[in-house]
Protein backbone atom coordinates (compact mmCIF):
# COMPACT_ATOMS: atom_id res chain seq x y z
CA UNK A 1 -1.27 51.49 9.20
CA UNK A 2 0.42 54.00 6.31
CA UNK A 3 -0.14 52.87 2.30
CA UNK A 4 3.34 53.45 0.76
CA UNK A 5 3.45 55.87 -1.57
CA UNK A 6 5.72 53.86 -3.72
CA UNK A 7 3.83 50.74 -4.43
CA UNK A 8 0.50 51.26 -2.41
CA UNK A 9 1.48 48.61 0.18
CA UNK A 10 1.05 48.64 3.70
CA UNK A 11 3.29 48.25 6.58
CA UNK A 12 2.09 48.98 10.77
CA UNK A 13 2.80 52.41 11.70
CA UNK A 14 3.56 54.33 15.03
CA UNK A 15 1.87 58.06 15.81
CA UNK A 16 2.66 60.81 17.77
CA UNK A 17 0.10 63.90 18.85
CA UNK A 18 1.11 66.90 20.90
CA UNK A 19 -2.58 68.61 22.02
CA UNK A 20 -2.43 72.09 23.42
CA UNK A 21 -5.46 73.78 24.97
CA UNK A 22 -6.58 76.92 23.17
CA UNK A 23 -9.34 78.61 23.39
CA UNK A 24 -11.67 76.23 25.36
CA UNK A 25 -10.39 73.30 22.63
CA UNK A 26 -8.16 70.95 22.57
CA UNK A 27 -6.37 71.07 19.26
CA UNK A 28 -3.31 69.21 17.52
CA UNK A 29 0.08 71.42 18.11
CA UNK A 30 2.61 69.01 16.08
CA UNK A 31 1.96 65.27 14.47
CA UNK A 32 4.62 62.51 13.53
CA UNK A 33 4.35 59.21 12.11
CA UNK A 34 6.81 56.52 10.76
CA UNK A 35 7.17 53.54 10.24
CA UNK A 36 7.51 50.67 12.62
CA UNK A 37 10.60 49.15 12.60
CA UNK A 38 9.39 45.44 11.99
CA UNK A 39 7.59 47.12 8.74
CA UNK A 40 10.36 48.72 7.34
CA UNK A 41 11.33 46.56 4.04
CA UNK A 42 14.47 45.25 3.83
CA UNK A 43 16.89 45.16 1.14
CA UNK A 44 20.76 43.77 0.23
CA UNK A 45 23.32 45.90 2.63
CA UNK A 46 26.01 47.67 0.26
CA UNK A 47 29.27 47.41 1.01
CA UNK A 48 31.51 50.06 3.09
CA UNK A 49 33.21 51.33 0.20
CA UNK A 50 29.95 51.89 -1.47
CA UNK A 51 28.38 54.00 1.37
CA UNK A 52 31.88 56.14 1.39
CA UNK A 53 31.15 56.80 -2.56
CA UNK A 54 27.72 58.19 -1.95
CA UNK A 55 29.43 60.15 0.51
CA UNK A 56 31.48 61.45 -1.85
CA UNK A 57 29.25 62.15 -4.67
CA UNK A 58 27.02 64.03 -1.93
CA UNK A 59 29.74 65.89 -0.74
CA UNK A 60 30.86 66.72 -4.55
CA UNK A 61 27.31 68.27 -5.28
CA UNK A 62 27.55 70.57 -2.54
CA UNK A 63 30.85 71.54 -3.18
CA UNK A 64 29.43 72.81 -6.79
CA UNK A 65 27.15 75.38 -4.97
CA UNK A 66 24.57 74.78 -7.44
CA UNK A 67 21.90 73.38 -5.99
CA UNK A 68 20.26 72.06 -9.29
CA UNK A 69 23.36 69.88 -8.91
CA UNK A 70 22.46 68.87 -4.96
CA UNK A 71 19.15 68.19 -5.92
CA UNK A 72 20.06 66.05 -8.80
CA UNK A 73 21.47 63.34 -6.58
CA UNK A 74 18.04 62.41 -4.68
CA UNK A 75 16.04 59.89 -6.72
CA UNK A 76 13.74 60.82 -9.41
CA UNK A 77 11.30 58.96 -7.81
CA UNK A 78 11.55 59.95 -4.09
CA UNK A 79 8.98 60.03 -2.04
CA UNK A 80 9.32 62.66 0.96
């Protein structure tokens, strides 16, 4: 189960352990969770034309080199 960290709901999850043996313990080498697909909200689908404009204003930030500018196209909310 994760708690989003947008709204503090929660949705099934799926985990993932790699264990390596060192010395004489068995210890965590890499983790990875998401989301299960069935919990993953849905929202409206945009239109073609609208995915090809974010493509576009991503591709216009980078072109800048600034990468105040890059940066400034994720949400000011985001949640990584």
């Amino acid at each position: 189960e994760f708690t989003m960290g947008v709204d503090g709901s929660k949705v099934k999850g799926r985990y993932t352990f790699i264990y390596v043996f060192e010395e004489g313990q068995w210890k965590i080498s890499q983790h990875h969770s998401s989301v299960m697909p069935e919990g993953i909200p849905t929202s409206q689908p945009i239109s073609e034309p609208q995915v090809k404009n974010l493509f576009f204003l991503w591709n216009d930030a980078l072109a800048t080199e600034d990468p105040i500018a890059v940066a400034n196209r994720y949400s000011k909310n985001a949640v990584l």
